[in-house]
Protein backbone atom coordinates (compact mmCIF):
# COMPACT_ATOMS: atom_id res chain seq x y z
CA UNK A 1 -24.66 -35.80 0.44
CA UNK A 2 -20.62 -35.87 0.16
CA UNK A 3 -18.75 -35.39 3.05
CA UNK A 4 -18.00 -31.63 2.17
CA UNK A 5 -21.55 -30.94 2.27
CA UNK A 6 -22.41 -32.06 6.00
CA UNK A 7 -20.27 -29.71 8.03
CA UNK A 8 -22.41 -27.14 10.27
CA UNK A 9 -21.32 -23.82 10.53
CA UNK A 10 -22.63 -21.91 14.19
CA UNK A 11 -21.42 -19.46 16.25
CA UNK A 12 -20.52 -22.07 19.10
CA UNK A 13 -18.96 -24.52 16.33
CA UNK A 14 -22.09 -27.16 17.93
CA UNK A 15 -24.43 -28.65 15.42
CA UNK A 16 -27.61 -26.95 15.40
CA UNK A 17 -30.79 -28.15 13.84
CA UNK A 18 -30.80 -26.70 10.90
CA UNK A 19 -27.13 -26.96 8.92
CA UNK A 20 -25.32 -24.72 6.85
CA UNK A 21 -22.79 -26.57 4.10
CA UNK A 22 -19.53 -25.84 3.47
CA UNK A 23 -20.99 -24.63 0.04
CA UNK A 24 -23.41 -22.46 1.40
CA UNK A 25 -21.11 -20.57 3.95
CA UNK A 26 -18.65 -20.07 1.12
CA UNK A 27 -21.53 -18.08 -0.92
CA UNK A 28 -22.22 -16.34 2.11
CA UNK A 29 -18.60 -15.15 2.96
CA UNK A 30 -18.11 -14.33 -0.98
CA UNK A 31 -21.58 -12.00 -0.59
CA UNK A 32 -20.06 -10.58 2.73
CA UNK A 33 -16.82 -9.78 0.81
CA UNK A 34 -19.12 -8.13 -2.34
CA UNK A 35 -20.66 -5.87 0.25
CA UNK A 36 -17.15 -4.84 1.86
CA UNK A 37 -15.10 -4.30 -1.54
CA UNK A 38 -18.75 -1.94 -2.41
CA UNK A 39 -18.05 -0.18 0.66
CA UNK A 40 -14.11 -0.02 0.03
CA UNK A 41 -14.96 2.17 -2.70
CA UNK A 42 -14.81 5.34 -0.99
CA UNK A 43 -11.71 4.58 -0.06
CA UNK A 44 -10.70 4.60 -3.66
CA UNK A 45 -11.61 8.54 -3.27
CA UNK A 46 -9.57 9.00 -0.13
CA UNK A 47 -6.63 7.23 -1.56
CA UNK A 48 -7.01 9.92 -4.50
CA UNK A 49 -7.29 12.96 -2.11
CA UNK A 50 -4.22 11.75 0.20
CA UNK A 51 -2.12 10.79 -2.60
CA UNK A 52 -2.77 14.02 -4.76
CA UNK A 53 0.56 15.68 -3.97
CA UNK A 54 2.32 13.15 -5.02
CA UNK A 55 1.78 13.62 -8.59
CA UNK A 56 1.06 17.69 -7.95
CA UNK A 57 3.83 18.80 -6.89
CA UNK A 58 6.20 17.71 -9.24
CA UNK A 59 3.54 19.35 -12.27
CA UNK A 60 3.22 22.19 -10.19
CA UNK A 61 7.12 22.52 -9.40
CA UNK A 62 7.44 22.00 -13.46
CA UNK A 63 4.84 23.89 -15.06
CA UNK A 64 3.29 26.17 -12.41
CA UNK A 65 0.06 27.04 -14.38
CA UNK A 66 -3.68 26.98 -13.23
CA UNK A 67 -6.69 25.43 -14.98
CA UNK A 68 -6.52 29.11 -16.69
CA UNK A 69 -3.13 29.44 -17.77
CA UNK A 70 -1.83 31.57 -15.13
CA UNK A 71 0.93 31.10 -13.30
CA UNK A 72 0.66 30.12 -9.28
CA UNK A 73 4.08 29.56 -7.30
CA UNK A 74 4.80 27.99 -4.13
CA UNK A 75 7.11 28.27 -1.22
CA UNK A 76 8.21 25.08 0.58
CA UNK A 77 6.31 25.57 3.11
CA UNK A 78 3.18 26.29 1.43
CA UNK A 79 3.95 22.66 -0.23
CA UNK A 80 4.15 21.22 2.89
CA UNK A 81 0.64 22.39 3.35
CA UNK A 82 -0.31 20.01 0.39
CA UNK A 83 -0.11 17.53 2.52
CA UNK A 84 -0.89 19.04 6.33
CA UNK A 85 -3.78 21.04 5.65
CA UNK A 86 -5.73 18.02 4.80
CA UNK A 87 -5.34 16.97 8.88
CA UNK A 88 -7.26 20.21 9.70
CA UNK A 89 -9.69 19.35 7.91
CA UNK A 90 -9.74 15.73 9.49
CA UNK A 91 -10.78 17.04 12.54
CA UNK A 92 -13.89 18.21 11.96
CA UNK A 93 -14.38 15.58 9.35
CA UNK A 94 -14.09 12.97 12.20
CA UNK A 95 -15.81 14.63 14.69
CA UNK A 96 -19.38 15.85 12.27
CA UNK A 97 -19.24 12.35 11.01
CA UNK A 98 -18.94 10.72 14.04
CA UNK A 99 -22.25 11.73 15.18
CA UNK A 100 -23.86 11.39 11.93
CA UNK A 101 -22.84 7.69 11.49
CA UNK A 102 -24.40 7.25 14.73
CA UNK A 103 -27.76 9.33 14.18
CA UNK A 104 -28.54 8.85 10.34
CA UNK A 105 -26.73 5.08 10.04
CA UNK A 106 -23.63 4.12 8.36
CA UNK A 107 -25.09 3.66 5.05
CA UNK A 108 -26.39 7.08 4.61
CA UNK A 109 -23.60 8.51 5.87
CA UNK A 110 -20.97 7.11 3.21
CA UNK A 111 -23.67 8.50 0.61
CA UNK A 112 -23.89 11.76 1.84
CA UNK A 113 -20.11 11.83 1.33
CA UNK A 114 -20.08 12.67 -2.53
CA UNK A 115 -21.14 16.30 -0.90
CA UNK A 116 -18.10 17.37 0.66
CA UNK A 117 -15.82 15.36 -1.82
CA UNK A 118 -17.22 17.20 -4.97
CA UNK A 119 -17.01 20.67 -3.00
CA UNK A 120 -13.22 19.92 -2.14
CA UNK A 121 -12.44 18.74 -5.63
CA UNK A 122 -14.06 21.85 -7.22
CA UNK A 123 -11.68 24.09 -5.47
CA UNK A 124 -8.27 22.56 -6.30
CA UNK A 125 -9.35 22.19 -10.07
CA UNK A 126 -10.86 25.62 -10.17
CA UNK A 127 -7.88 27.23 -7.50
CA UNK A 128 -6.54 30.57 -8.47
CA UNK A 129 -3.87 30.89 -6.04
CA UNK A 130 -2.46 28.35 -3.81
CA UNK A 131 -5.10 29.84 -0.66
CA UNK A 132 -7.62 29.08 -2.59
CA UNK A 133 -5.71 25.46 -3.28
CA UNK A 134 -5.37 25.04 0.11
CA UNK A 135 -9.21 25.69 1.25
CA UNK A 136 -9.54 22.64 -0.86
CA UNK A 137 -7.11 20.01 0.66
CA UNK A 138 -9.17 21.53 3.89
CA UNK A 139 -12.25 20.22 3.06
CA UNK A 140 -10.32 16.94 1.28
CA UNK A 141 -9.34 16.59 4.96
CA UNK A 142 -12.75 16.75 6.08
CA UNK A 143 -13.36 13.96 3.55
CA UNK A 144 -10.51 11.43 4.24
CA UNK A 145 -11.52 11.90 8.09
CA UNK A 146 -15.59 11.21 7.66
CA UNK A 147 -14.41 8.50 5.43
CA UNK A 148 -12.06 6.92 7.82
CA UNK A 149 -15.11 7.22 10.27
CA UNK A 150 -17.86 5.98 7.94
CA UNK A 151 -16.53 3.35 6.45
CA UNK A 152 -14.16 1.72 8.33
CA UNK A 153 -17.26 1.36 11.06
CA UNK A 154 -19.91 -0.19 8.72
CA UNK A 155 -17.24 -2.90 7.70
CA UNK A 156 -15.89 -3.84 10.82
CA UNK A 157 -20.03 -4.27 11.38
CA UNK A 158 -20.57 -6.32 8.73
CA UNK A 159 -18.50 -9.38 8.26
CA UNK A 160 -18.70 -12.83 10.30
CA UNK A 161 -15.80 -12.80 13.14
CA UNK A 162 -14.03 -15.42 11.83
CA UNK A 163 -13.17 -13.17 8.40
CA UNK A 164 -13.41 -9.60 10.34
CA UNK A 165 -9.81 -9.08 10.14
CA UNK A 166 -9.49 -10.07 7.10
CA UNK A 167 -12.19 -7.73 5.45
CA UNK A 168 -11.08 -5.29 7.76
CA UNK A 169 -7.52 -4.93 6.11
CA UNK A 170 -9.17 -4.78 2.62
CA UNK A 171 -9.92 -1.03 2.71
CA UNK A 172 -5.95 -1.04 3.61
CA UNK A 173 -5.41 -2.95 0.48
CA UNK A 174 -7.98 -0.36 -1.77
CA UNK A 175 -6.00 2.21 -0.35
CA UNK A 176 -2.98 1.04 -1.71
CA UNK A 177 -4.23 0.31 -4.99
CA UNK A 178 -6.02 3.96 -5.13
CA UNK A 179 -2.11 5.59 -4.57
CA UNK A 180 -0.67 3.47 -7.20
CA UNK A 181 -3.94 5.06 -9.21
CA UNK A 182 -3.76 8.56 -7.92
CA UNK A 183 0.10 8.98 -8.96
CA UNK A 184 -0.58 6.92 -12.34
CA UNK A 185 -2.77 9.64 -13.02
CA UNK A 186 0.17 11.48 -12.64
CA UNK A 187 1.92 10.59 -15.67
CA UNK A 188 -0.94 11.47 -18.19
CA UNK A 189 -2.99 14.06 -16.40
CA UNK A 190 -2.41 18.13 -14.76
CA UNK A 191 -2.68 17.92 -11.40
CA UNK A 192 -6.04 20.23 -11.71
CA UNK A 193 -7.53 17.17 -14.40
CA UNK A 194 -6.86 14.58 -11.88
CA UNK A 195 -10.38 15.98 -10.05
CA UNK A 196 -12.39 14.41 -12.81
CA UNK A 197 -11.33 11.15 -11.28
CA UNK A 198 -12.25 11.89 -7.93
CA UNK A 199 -15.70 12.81 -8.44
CA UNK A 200 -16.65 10.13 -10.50
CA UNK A 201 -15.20 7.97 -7.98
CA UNK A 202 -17.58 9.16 -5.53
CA UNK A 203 -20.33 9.43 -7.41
CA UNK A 204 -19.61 5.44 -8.31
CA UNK A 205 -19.46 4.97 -4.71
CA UNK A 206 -23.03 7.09 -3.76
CA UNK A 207 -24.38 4.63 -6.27
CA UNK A 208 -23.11 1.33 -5.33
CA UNK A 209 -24.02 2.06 -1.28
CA UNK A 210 -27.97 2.62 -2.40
CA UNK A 211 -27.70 -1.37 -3.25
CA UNK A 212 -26.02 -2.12 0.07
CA UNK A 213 -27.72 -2.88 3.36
CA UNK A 214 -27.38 -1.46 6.37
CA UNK A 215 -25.26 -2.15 9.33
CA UNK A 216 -27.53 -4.85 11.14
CA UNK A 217 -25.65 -3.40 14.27
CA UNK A 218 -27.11 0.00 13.75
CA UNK A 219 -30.21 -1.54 12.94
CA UNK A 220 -30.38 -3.43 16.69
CA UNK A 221 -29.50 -0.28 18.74
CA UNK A 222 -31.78 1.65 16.62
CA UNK A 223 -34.73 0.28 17.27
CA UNK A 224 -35.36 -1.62 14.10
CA UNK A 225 -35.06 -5.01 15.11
CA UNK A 226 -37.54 -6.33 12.02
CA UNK A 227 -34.64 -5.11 9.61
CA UNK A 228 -31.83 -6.38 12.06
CA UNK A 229 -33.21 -9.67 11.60
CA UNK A 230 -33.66 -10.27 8.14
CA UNK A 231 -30.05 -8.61 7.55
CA UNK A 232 -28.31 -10.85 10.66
CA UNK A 233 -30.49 -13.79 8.72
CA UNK A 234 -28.69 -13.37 5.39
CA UNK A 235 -24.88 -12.31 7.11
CA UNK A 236 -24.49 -14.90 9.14
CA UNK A 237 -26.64 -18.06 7.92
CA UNK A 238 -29.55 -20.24 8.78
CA UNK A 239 -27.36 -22.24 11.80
CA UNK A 240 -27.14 -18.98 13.60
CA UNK A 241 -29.78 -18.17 16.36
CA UNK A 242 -30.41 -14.32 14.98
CA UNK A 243 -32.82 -13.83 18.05
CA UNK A 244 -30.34 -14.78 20.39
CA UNK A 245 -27.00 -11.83 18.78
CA UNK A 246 -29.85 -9.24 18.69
CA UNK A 247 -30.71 -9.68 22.03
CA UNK A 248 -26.85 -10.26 22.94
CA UNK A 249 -26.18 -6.92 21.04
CA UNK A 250 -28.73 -4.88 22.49
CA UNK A 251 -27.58 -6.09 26.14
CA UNK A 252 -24.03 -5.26 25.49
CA UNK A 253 -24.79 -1.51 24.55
CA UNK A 254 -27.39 -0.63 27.05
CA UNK A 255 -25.66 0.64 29.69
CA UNK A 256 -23.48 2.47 27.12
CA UNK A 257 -26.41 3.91 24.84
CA UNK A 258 -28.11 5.36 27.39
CA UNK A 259 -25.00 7.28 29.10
CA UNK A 260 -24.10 10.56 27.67
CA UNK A 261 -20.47 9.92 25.82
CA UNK A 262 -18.65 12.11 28.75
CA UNK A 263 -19.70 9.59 31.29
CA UNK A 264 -19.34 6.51 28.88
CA UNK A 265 -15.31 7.67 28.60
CA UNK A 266 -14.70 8.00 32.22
CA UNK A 267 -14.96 4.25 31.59
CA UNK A 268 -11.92 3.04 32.98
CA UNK A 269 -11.79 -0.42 30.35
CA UNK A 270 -13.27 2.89 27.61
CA UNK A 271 -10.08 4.87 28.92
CA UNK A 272 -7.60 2.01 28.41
CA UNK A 273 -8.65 1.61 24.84
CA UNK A 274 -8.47 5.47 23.72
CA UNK A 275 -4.75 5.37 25.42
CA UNK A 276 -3.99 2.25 23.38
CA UNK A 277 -5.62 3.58 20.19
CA UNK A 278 -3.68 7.43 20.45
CA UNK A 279 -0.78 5.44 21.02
CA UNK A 280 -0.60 3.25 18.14
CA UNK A 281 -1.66 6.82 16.28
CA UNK A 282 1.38 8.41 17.49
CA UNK A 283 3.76 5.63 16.25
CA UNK A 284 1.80 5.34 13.21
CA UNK A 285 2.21 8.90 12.09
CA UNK A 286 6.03 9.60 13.86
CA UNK A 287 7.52 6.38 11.96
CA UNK A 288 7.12 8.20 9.22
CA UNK A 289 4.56 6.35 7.09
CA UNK A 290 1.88 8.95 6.83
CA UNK A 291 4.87 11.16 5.54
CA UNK A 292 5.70 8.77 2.98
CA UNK A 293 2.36 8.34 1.95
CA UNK A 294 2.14 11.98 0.95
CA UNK A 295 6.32 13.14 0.18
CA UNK A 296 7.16 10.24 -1.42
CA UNK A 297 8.10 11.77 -4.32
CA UNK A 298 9.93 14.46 -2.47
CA UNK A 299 11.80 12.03 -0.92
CA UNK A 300 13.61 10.06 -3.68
CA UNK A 301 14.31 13.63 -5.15
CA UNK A 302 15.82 14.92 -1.93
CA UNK A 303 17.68 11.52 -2.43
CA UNK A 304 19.10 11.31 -5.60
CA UNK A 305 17.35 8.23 -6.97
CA UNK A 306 18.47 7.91 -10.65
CA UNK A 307 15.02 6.42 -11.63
CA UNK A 308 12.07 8.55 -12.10
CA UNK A 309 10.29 9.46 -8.97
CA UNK A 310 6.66 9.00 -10.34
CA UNK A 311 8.03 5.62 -11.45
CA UNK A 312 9.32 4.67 -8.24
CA UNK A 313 6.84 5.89 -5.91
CA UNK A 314 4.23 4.00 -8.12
CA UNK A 315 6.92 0.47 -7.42
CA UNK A 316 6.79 0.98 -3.97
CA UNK A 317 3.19 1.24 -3.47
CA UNK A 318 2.70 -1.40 -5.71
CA UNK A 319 5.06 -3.57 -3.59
CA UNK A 320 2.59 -1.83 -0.71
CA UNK A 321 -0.70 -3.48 -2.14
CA UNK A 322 1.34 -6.57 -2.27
CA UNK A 323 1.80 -6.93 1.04
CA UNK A 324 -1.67 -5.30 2.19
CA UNK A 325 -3.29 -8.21 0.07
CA UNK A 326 -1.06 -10.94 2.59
CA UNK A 327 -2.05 -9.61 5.09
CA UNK A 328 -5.71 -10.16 4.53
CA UNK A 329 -4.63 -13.30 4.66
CA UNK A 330 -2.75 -14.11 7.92
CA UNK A 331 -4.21 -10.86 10.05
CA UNK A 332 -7.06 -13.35 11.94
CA UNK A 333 -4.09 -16.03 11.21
CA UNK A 334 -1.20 -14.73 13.61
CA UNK A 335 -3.72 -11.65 15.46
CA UNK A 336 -3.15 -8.10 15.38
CA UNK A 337 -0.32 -7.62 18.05
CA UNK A 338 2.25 -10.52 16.18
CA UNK A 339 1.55 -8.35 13.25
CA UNK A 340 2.43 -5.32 14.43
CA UNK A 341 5.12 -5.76 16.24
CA UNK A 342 6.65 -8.14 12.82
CA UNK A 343 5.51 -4.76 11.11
CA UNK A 344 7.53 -1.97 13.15
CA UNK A 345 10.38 -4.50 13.51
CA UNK A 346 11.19 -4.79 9.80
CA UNK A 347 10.28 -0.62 9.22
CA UNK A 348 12.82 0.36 11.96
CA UNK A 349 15.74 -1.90 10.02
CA UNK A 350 14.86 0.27 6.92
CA UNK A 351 14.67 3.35 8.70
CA UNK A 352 18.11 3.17 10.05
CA UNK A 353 19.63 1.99 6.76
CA UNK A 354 17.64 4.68 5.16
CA UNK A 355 19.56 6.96 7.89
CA UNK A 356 22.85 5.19 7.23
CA UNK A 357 22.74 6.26 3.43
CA UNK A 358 21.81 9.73 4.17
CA UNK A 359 24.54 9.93 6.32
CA UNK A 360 27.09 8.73 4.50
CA UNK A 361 25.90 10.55 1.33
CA UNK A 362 29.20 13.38 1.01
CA UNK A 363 31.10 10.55 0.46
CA UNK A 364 32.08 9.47 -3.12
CA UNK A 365 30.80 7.18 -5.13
CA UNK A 366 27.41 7.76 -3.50
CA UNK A 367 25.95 6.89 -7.36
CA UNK A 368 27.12 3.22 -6.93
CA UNK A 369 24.18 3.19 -4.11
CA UNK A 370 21.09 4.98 -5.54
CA UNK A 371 19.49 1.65 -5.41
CA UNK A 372 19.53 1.84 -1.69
CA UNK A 373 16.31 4.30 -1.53
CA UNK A 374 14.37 2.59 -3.97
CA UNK A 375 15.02 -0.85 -1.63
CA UNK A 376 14.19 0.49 1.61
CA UNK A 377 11.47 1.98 1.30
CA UNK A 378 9.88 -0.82 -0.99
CA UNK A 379 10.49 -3.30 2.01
CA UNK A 380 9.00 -0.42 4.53
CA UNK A 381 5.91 -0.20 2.84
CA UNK A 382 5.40 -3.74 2.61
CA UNK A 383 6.41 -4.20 5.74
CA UNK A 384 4.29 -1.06 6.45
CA UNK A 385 0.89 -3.02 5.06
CA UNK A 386 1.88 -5.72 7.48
CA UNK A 387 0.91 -4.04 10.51
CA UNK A 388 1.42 -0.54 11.03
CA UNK A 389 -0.76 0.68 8.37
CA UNK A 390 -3.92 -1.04 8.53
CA UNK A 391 -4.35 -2.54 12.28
CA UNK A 392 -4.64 1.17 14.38
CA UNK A 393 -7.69 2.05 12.59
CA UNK A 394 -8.74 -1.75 12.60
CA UNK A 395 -8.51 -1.88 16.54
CA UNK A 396 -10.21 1.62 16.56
CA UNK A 397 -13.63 0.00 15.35
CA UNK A 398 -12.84 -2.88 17.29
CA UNK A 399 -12.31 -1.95 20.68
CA UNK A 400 -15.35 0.18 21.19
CA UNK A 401 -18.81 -0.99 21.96
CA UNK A 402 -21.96 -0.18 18.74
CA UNK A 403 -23.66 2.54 20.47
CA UNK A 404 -20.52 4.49 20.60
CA UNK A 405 -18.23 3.01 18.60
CA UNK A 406 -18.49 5.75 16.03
CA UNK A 407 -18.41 8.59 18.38
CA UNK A 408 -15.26 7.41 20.15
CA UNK A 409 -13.60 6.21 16.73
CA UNK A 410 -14.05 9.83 15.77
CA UNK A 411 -12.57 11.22 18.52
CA UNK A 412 -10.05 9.40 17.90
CA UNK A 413 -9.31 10.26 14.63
CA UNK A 414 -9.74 13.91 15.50
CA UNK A 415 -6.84 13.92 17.69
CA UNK A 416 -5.11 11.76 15.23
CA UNK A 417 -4.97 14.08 12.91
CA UNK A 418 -3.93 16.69 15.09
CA UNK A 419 -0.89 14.20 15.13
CA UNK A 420 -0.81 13.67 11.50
CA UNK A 421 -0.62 17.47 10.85
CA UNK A 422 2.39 18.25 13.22
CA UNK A 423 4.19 15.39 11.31
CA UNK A 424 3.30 16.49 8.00
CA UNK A 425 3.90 20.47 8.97
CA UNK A 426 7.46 19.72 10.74
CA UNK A 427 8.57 17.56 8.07
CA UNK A 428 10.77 20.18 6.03
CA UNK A 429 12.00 21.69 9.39
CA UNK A 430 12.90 18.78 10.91
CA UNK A 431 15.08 17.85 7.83
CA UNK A 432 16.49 21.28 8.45
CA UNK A 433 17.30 20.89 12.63
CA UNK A 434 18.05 16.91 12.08
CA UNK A 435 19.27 16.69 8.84
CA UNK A 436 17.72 13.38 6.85
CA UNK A 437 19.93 10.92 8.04
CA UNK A 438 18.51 11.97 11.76
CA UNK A 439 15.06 12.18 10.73
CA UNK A 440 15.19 8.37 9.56
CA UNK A 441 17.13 7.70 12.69
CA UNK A 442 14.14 9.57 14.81
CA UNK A 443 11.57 7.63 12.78
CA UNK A 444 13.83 4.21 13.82
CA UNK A 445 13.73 5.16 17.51
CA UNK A 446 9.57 5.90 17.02
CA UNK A 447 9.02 2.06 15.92
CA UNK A 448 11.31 0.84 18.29
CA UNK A 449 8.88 2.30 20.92
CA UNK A 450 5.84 0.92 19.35
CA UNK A 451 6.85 -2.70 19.46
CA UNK A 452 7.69 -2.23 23.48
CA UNK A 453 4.42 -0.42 23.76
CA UNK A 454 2.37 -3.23 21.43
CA UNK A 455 4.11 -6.01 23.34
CA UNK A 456 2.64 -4.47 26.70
CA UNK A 457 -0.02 -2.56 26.18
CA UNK A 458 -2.15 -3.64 23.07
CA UNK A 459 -4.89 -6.12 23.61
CA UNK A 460 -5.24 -8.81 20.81
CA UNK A 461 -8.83 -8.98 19.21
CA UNK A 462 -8.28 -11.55 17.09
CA UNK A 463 -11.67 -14.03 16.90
CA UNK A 464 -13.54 -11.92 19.52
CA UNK A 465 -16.90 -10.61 18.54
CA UNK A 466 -17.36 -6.66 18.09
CA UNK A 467 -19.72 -5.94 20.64
């Protein structure tokens, strides 16, 4: 046997009586990243839903006709709605599938997602009038929020700790690839064809899931410790002592499992976390990024950009998936709060030069600088997929023990998208009372917070096992 073939593989890095070769592990990483990119699917559909304005609003700004011919016009702030209403329907979305990951299992609960994502798609394509369009990015909302929930839980469950960060950030890196898709779509389909997509995504997804095991977490706290075993037994290897996690998993979420979750959060380690977690929401959403996500296309309208906007919304979130695919590379490298902090760091240079151009926009000769959007924000999102985009909902799983890690993640999210809808609905407005150039400015002074707040308050998780 060559030397490459005698390394052991534990959990304590000892050598334990029966070895695991370098070969071996390798197959069983690649079949833990298999079961994550299966997962990552249904992010392919969120991506899709959160991304849909982009290419709808131009189509519907051009050619203001229904899946029926008629016509159906919109005021600007009825387009902002595109994009907020989807947060109110996050908040129930978290919450419902909060307790559902935690009472049916996280496999069953990304299945029974095609329900609510074929509903929601049914009533943009078939919308009459933009209330009945609306009622539809509602229930999207709903989906991106139980999806959030769902999946990000079962994969932070699944993968060895050594590559948890790093399968963690791939759902970042299928979201990237599914806006790139979603405003693709754009180019060739109406904004009421581009539901066609979105349920056969999910469907795809339903599908792929019914192969997939469940969370061997779940499994433990559950009850089912036959099942726990044999999936433990296959995740993490024949040098690992499978007895010895179950029982170390079922000890850690005792005292939480059988607390109600009002007296688990009173916590005052539990109470930390949620802080730290709403936080890093805040600063996530009032950088801007989650309006970028959704108004990109607005915004290189709103500033002159002499290339196409589909076209260059579609560069920078290519550039995005770029940088999303690094960083599953270096996130259990450098740890989450280096990242972050490199992440806002870079995104508040941007912001202010992105302020600087506004500002200085009445001034001639303004068409030798069009470039200047384009550049910004295709180093912001990159930067973006660094850090700020990917890591909140990362620590979100992370910092939470199993028995109520899905409960608290959703409440979470819920009040996250309470956040995400304020920046979403005051975006127009505050263009209005600020102008743009001291919106970007305000967005600046936002991630300038968050790397203060990271350096002091954020609690690295890098290599620590998810309780």
């Amino acid at each position: 046997m060559g030397a490459s073939e005698e390394t052991t593989v534990s959990l304590t890095g000892q050598a334990e009586s029966i070895v695991e070769t370098r070969s071996a592990r390798k197959r069983r990483i690649a079949r833990q990243v298999f079961m994550v990119l299966g997962a990552c699917f249904c992010y392919v559909a969120l991506a899709i839903c959160a991304a849909w304005p982009n290419p709808a609003i131009p189509d519907l700004l051009r050619h203001n006709a229904t899946v029926y011919g008629t016509p159906m016009t919109f005021s600007d702030w009825q387009l902002d709605m595109l994009g907020s209403m989807v947060s109110v329907g996050n908040i129930p979305g978290t919450w419902l599938w909060g307790f559902l990951v935690a009472a049916i299992g996280r496999k069953r609960a990304i299945m029974l997602l095609v329900v609510p994502y074929t509903l929601g798609w049914c009533l943009v394509a078939l919308a009459v009038n933009p209330a009945m369009l609306l009622a539809g990015r509602v229930v999207h909302g709903l989906c991106i929020g139980a999806t959030f929930i769902a999946g990000s839980t079962y994969i932070i469950e699944l993968p060895d700790t050594a590559v948890r960060g790093a399968l963690a950030a791939l759902p970042s890196l299928v979201l990237s690839t599914g806006f790139i898709l979603t405003t693709g779509l754009g180019l060739v389909l109406r904004w009421y064809e581009i539901a066609i997509v979105g349920v056969s995504v999910i469907v795809v997804q339903t599908c792929v899931m019914s192969f997939l095991p469940e969370s061997p977490s779940y499994l433990a706290i559950s009850g089912r410790e036959e099942e726990a075993m044999r999936v433990l037994r296959d995740l993490r290897g024949p040098s690992v002592d499978v007895g010895e996690l179950l029982r170390i998993l079922k000890e850690s979420n005792k005292a939480s499992a059988k607390e109600p979750l009002h007296k688990v959060m009173r916590n005052p380690a539990i109470l930390k976390s949620l802080a730290t977690v709403l936080t890093l929401f805040f600063v996530q959403n009032f950088c801007g990024l989650m309006v970028f996500y959704v108004n990109m296309t607005r915004i290189f309208l709103e500033a002159g950009s002499t290339l196409d906007e589909s076209v260059a919304t579609i560069l920078v979130f290519l550039v995005q998936a770029v940088g999303t695919a690094l960083a599953c590379l270096y996130l259990d490298r450098f740890g989450r709060r280096t990242c972050l902090m490199f992440s806002l760091a870079v995104m508040s240079v941007c912001l202010l030069a992105m302020g600087a151009y506004h500002f200085l926009s009445g001034n001639e000769g303004r068409e030798s600088y069009t470039w200047v959007p384009l550049v910004c924000l295709m180093v912001y999102m990159f930067a973006s997929s660094s850090g700020t985009g990917p890591i909140p909902s990362i620590l979100n799983s992370e910092y939470y023990p199993t028995a109520v890690r899905s409960q608290l993640s959703g409440l979470c999210m819920g009040v996250g998208s309470i956040i995400n809808f304020a920046v979403l609905q005051l975006y127009s407005p505050l263009v209005s009372f600020l102008t743009n150039a001291g919106l970007f400015w305000f967005y600046a002074a936002v991630s300038v917070f968050g790397i203060v707040f990271t350096a002091v308050c954020v609690r690295e998780t890098k290599g620590r096992a998810v309780g």
